[in-house]
Protein backbone atom coordinates (compact mmCIF):
# COMPACT_ATOMS: atom_id res chain seq x y z
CA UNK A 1 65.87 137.98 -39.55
CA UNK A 2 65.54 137.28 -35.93
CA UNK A 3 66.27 140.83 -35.04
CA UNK A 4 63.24 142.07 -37.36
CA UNK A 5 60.60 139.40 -35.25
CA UNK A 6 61.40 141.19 -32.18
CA UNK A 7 61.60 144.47 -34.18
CA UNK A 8 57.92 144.01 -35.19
CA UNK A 9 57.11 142.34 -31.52
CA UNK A 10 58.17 145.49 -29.65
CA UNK A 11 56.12 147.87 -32.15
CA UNK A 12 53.39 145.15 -31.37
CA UNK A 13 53.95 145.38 -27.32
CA UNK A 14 54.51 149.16 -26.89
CA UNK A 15 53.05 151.12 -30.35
CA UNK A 16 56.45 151.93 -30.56
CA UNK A 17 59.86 150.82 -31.68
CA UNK A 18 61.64 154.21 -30.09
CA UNK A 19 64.73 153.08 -27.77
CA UNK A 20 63.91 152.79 -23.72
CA UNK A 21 64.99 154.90 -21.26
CA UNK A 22 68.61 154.52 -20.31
CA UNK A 23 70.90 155.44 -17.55
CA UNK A 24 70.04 157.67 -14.52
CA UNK A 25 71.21 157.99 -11.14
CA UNK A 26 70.42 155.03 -8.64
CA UNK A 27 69.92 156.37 -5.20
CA UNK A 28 72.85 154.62 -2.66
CA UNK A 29 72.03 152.21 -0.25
CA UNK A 30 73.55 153.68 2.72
CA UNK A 31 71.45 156.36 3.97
CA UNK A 32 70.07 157.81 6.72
CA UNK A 33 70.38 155.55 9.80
CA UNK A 34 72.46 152.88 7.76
CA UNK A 35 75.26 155.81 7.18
CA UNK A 36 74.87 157.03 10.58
CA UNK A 37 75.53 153.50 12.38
CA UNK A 38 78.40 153.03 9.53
CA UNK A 39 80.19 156.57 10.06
CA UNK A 40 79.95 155.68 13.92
CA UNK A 41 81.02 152.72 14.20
CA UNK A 42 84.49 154.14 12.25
CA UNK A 43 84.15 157.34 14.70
CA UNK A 44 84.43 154.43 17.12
CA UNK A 45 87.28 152.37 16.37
CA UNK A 46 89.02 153.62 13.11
CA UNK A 47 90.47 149.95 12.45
CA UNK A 48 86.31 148.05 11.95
CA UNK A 49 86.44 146.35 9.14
CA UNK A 50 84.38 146.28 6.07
CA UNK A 51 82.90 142.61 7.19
CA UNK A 52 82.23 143.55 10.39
CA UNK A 53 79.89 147.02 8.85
CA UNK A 54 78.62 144.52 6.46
CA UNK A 55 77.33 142.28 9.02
CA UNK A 56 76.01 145.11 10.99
CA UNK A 57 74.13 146.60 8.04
CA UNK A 58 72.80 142.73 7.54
CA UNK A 59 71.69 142.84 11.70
CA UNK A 60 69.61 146.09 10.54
CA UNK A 61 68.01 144.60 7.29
CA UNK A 62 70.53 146.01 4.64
CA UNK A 63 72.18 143.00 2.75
CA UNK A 64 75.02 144.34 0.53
CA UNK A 65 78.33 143.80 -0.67
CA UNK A 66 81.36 144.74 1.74
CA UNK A 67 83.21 146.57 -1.52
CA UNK A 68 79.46 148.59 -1.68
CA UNK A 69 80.76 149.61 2.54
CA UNK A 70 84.15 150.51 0.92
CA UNK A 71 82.44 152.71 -1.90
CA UNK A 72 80.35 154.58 0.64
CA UNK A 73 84.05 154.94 3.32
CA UNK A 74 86.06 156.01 -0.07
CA UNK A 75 82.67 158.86 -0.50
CA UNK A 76 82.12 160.06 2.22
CA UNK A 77 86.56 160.63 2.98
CA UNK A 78 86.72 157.86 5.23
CA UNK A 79 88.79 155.30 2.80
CA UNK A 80 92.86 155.17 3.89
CA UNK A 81 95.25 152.44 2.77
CA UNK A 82 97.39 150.52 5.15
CA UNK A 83 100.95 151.66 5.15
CA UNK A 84 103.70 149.44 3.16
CA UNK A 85 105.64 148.00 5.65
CA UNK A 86 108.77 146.01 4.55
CA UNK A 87 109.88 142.80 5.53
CA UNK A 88 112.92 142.97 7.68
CA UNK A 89 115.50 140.99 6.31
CA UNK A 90 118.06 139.61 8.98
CA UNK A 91 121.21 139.28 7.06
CA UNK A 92 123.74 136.96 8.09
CA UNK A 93 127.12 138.05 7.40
């Protein structure tokens, strides 16, 4: 019942009852300057991390996530992992 009200609402609203538009492509947020200042400051010291191009996106008026920074690094080639780097284990025998 309640999905024939809103149904007969949206025919009411638009003249139509035809689906919206879906999907797309959202443009990214780091662009122009912003990706300039972020792929220099890596060019500058390749161990920044993604809080510290966070904040400095923030400084410049870009609030955004620092996994949004690591999209953009992983994009444009710029993502690396850390190496694995065992424990040492001091046996005593």
């Amino acid at each position: 019942m309640s999905s024939v009200i809103k149904w007969a609402a949206r025919k009411r609203r638009l003249g139509s009852v035809a689906p919206g538009k879906m999907g797309g492509h959202r443009p990214y947020l780091i662009d122009g300057e912003h990706r300039t200042l972020v792929l220099g400051e890596v060019e500058r010291d390749a161990n920044v991390t993604l809080h510290h191009l966070t904040a400095a996106l923030a400084e410049r008026g870009l609030i955004i996530h620092p996994a949004s920074v690591g999209r953009f690094l992983h994009r444009e080639g710029k993502s690396f992992k850390k190496p694995f780097c065992r424990p040492s284990s001091s046996s005593q025998s």
